[in-house]
C-alpha atoms as a PDB file:
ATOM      1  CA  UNK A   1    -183.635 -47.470-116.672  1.00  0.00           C
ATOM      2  CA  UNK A   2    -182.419 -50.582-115.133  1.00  0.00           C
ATOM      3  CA  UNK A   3    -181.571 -50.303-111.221  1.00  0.00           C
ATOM      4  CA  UNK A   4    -177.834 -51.030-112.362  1.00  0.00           C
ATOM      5  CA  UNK A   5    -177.840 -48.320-114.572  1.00  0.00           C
ATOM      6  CA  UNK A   6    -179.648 -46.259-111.305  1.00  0.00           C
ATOM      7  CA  UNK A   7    -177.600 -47.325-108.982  1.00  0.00           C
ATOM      8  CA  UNK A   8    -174.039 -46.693-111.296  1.00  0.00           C
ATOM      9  CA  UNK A   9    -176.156 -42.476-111.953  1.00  0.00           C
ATOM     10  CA  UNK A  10    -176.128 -42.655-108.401  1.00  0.00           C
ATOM     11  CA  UNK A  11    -172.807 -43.670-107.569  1.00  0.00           C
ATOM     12  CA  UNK A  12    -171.378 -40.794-110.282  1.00  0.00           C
ATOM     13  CA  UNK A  13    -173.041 -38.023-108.623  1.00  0.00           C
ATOM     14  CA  UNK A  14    -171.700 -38.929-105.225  1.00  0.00           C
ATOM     15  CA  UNK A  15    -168.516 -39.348-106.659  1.00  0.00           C
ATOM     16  CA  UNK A  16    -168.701 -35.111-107.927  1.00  0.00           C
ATOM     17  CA  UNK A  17    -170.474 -34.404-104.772  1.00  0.00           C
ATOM     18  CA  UNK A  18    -167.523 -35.695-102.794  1.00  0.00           C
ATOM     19  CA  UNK A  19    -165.232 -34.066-104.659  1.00  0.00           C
ATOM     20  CA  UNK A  20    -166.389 -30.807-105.182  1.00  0.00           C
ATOM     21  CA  UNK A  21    -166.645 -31.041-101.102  1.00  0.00           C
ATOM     22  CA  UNK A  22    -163.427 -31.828-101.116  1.00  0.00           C
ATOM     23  CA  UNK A  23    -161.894 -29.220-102.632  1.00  0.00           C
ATOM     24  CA  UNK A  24    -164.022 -26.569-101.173  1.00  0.00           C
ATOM     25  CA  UNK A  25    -162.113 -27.879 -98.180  1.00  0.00           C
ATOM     26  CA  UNK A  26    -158.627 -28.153 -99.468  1.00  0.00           C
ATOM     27  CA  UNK A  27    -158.625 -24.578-101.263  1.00  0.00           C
ATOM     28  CA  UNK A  28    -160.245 -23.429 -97.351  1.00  0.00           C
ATOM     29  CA  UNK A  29    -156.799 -25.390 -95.209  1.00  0.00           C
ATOM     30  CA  UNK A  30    -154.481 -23.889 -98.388  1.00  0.00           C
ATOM     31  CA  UNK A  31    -155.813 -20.063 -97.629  1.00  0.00           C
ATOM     32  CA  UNK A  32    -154.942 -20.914 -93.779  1.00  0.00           C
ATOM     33  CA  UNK A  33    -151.803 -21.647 -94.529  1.00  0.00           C
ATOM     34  CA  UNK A  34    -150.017 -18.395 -93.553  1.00  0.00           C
ATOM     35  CA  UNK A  35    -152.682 -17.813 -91.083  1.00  0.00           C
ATOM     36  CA  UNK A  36    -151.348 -21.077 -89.556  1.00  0.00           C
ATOM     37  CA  UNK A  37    -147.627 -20.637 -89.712  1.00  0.00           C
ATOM     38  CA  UNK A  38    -148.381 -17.617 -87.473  1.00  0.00           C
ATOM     39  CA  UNK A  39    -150.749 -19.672 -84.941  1.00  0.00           C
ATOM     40  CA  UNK A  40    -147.458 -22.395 -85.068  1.00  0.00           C
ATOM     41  CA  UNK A  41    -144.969 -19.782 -84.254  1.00  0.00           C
ATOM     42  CA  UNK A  42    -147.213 -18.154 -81.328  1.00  0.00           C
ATOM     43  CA  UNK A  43    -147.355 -21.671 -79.823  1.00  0.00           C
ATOM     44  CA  UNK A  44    -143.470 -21.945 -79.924  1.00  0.00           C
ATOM     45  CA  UNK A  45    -143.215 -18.700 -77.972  1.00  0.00           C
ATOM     46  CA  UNK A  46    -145.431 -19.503 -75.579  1.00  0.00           C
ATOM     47  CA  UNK A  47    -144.127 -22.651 -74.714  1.00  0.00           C
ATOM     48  CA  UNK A  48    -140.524 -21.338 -74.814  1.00  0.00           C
ATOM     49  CA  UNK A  49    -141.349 -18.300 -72.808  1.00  0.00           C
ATOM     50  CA  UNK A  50    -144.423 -19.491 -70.142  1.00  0.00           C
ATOM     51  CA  UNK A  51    -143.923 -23.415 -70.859  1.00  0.00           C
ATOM     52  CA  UNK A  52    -146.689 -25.722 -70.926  1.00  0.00           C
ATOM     53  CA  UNK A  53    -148.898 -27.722 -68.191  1.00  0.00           C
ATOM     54  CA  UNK A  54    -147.396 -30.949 -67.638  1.00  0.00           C
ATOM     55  CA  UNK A  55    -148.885 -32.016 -64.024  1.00  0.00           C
ATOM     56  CA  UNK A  56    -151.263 -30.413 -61.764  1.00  0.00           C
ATOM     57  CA  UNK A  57    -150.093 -26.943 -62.370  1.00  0.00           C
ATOM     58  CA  UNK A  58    -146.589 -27.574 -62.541  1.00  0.00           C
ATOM     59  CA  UNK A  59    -144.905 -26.045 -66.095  1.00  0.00           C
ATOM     60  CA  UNK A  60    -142.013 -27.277 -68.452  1.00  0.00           C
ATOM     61  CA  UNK A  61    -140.116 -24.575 -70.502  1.00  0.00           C
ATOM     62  CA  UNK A  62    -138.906 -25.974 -73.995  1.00  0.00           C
ATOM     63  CA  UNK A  63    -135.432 -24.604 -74.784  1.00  0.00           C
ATOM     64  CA  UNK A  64    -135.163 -23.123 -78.594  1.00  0.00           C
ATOM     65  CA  UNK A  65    -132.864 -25.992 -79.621  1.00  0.00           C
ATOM     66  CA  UNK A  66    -135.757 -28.466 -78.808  1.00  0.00           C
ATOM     67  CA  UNK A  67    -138.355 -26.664 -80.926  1.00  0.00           C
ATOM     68  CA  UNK A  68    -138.369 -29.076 -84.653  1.00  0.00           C
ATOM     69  CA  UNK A  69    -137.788 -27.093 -87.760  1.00  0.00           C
ATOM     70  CA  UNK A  70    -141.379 -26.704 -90.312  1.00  0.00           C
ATOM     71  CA  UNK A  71    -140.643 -29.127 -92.985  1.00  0.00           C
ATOM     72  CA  UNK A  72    -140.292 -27.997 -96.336  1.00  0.00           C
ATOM     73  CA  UNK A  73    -143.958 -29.095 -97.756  1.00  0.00           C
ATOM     74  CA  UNK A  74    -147.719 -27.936 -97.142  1.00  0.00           C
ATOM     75  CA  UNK A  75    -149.413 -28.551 -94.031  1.00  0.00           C
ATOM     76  CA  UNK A  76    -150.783 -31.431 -93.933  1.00  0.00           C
ATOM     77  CA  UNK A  77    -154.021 -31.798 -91.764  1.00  0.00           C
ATOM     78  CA  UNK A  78    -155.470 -34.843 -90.420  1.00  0.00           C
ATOM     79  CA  UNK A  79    -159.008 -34.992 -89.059  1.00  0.00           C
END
């Protein structure tokens, strides 16, 4: 076997490797989907109802009307 013919083996099993990783990881972020949602919704309340940290201490309440609606499409998660 030629190393072009090597190298091209090589570059195929990557190729599955990466995608098998990939959606091992994409079926894991779909199941914590709902799990999410709820962890979304949490951090609403909270920073309706305690606010959030601004400056040195000092805490900002977000009225409901300021909160965005969840788009109508599956998370989508950047790392």
């Amino acid at each position: 076997m030629d190393a072009n013919a090597r190298i091209a083996q090589w570059k195929e099993e990557e190729r599955r490797a990466q995608a098998e990783r990939y959606e091992r990881i994409v079926a894991a972020m779909e199941a914590l989907a709902p799990e999410r949602d709820r962890w979304v919704e949490e951090f609403f309340e909270r920073i309706q109802t305690r606010g959030w940290s601004f400056h040195a201490g000092m805490r900002r309440r977000i009225p409901r009307d300021q909160i965005p609606e969840r788009p109508n499409r599956p998370w989508r998660v950047v790392w």
